[in-house]
Protein backbone atom coordinates (compact mmCIF):
# COMPACT_ATOMS: atom_id res chain seq x y z
CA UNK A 1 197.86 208.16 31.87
CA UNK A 2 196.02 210.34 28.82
CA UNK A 3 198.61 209.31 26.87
CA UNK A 4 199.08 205.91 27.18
CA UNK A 5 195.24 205.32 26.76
CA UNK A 6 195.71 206.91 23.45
CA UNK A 7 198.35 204.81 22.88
CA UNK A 8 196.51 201.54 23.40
CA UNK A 9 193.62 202.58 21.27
CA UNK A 10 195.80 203.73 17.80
CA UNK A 11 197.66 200.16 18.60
CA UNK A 12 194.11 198.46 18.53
CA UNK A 13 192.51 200.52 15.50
CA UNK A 14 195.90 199.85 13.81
CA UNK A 15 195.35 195.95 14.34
CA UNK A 16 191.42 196.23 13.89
CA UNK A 17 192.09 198.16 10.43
CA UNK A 18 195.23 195.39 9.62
CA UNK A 19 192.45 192.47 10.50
CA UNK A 20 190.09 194.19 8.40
CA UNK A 21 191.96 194.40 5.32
CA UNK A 22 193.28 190.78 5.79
CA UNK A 23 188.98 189.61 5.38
CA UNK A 24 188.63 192.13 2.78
CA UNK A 25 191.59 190.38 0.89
CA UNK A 26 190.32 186.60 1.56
CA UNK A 27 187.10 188.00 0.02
CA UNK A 28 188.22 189.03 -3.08
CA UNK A 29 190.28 186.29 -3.28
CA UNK A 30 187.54 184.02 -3.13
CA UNK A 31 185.03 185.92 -5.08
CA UNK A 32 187.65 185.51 -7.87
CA UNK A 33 188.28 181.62 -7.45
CA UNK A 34 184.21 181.22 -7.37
CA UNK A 35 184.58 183.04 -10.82
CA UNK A 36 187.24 181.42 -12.54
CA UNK A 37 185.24 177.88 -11.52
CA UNK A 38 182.32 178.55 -13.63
């Protein structure tokens, strides 16, 4: 039961920290677009 738990949260973090990035990327991304416009 202990384990599984443990399980399930790593396999959420993992996809929290995976979301993360994937904003963090989009971000940049548009920070650079906004400064290659002006």
């Amino acid at each position: 039961m202990n384990t599984i738990l443990q399980l399930l949260t790593k396999e959420k973090s993992n996809i929290f920290i995976f979301s993360y990035a994937k904003i963090q990327k989009n971000i940049i991304f548009a920070i650079e677009k906004s400064i290659k416009h002006y």
